[in-house]
C-alpha atoms as a PDB file:
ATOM      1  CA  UNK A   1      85.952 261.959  76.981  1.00  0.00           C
ATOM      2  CA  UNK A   2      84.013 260.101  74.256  1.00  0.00           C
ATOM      3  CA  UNK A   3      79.795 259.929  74.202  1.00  0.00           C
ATOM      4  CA  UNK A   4      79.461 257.174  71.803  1.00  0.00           C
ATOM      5  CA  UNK A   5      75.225 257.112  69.661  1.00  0.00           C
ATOM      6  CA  UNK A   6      74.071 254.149  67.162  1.00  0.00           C
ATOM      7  CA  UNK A   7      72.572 255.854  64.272  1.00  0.00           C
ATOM      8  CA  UNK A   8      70.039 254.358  61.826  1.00  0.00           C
ATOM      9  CA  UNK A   9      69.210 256.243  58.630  1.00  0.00           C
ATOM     10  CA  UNK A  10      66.399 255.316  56.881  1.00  0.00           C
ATOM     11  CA  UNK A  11      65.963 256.371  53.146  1.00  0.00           C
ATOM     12  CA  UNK A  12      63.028 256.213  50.890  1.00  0.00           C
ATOM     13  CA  UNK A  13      63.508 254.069  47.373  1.00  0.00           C
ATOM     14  CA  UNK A  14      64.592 257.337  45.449  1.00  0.00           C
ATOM     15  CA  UNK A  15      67.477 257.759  48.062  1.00  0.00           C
ATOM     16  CA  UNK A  16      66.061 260.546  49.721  1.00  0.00           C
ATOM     17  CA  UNK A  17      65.794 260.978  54.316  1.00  0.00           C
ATOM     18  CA  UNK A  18      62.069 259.238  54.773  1.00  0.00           C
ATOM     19  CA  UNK A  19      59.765 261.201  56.566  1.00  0.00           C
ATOM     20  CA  UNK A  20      59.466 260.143  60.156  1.00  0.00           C
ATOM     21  CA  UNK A  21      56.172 260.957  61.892  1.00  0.00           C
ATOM     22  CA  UNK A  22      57.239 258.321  65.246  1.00  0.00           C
ATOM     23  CA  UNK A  23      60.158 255.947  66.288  1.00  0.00           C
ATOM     24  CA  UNK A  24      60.317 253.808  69.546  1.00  0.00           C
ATOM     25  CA  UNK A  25      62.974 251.231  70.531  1.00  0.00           C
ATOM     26  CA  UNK A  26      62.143 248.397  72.734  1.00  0.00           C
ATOM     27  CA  UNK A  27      64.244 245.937  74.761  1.00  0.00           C
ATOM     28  CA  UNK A  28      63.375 242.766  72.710  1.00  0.00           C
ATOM     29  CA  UNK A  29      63.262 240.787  76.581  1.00  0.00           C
ATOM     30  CA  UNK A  30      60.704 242.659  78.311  1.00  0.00           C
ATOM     31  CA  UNK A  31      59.142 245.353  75.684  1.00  0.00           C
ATOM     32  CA  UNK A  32      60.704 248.285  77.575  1.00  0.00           C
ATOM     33  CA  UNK A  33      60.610 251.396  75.832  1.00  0.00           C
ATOM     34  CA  UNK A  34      64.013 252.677  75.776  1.00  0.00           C
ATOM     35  CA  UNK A  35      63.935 255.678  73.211  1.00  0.00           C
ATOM     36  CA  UNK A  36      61.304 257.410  71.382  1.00  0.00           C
ATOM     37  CA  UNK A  37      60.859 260.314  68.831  1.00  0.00           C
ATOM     38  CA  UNK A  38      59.428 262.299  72.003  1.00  0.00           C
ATOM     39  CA  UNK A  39      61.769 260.972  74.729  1.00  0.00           C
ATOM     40  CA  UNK A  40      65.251 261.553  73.127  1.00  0.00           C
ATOM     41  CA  UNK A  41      66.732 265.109  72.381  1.00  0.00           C
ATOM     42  CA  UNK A  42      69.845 263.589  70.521  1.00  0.00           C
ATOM     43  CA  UNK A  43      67.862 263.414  67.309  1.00  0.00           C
ATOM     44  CA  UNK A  44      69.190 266.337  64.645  1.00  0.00           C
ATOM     45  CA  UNK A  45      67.772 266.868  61.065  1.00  0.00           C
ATOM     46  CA  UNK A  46      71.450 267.949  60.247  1.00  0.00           C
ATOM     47  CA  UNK A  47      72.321 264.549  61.130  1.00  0.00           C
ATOM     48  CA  UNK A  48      69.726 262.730  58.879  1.00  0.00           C
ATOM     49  CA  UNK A  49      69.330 260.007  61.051  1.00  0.00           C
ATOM     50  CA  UNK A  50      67.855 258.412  63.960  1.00  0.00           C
ATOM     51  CA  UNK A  51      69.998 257.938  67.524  1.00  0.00           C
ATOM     52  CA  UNK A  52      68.267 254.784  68.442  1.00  0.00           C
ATOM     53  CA  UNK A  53      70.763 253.953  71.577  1.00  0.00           C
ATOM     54  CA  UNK A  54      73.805 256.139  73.642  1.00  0.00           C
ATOM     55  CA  UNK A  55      75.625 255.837  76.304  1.00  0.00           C
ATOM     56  CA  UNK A  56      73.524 257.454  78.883  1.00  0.00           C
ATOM     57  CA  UNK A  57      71.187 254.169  77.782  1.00  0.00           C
ATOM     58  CA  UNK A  58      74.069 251.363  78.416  1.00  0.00           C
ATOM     59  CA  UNK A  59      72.001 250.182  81.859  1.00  0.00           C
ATOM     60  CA  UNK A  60      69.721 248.521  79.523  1.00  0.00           C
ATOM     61  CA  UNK A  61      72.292 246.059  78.253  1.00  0.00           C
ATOM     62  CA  UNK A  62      74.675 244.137  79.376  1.00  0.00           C
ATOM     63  CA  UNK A  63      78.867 242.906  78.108  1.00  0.00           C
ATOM     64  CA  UNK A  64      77.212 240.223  76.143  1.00  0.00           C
ATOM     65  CA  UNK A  65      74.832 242.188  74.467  1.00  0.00           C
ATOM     66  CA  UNK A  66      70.449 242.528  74.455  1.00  0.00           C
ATOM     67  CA  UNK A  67      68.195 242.496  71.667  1.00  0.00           C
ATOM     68  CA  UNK A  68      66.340 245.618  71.082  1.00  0.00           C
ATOM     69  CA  UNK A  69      63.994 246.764  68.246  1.00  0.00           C
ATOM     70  CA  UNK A  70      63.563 249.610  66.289  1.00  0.00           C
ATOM     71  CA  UNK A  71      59.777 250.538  65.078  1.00  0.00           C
ATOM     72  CA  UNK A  72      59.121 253.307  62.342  1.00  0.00           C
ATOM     73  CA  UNK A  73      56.048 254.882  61.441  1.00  0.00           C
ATOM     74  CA  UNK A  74      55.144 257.179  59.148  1.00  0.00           C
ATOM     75  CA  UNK A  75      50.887 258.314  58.451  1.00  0.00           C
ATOM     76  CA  UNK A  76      50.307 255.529  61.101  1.00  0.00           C
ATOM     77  CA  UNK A  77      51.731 252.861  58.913  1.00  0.00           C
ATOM     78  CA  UNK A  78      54.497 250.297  59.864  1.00  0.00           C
ATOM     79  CA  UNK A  79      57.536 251.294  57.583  1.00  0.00           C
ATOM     80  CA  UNK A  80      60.362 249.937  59.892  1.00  0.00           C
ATOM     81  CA  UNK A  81      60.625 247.232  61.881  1.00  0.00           C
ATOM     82  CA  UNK A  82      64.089 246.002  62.681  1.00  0.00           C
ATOM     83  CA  UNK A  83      66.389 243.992  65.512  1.00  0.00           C
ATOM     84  CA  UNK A  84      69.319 245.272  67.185  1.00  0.00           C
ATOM     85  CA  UNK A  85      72.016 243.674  69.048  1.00  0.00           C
ATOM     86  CA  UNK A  86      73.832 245.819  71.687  1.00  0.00           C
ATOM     87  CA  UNK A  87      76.344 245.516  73.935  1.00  0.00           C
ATOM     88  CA  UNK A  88      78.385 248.074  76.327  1.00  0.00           C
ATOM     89  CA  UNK A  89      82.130 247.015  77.701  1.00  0.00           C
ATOM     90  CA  UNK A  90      81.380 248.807  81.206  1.00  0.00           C
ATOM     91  CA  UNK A  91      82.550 252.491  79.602  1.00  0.00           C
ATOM     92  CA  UNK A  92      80.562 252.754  75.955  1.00  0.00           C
ATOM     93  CA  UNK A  93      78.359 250.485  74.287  1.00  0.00           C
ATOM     94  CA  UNK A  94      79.324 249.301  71.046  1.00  0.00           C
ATOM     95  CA  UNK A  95      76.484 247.982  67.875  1.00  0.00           C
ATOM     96  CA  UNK A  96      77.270 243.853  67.053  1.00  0.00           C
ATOM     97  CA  UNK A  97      74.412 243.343  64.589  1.00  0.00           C
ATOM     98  CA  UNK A  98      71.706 245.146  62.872  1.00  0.00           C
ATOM     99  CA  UNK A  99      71.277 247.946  59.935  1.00  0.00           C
ATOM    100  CA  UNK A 100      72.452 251.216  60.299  1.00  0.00           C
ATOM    101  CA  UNK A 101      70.650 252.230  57.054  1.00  0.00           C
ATOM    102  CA  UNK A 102      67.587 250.876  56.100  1.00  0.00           C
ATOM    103  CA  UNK A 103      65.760 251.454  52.794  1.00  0.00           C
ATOM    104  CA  UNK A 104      62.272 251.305  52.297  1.00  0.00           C
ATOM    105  CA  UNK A 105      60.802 249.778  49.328  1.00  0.00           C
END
């Protein structure tokens, strides 16, 4: 059996992991929150990155695929704001647009 996750790294100019303090995705739609730095447990440092979207989340899209967005801050500041398009085929859901590392300036 396969658990499929949508990672998004996020990097600082100098290439190194940026320093996270909170994360939230939102269904574009409605402004549901779907994931958060306090509501997921599928976030690992080993894994230097941020699960934004899993399987066990697939009810919040559809075959054709939803809009969600991904918000990043770090000291209270806005580093990250990006769109995601996601989609699930009725077993695993599957990314069709959007960055999967993102690189702050």
């Amino acid at each position: 059996m396969e658990f499929r996750m949508i990672q998004v790294t996020v990097k600082e100019s100098d290439n190194s992991i940026a320093d996270i303090d909170k994360f939230c995705v939102v269904k574009a739609l409605n402004g549901d929150t779907i994931l958060t730095d306090e509501s997921t447990f599928y976030n690992d440092p080993y894994l230097e990155g941020l699960t934004i979207f899993t399987d066990n989340e697939m009810k919040y899209t559809n075959t054709n695929g939803c809009e969600f967005i991904l918000t990043c801050y770090k000291d209270t500041a806005l580093i990250v704001n990006e769109k995601y398009t996601i989609k699930h085929d009725d077993c695993h859901i599957e990314l069709l647009s959007g960055k999967t590392l993102i690189k702050l300036q």
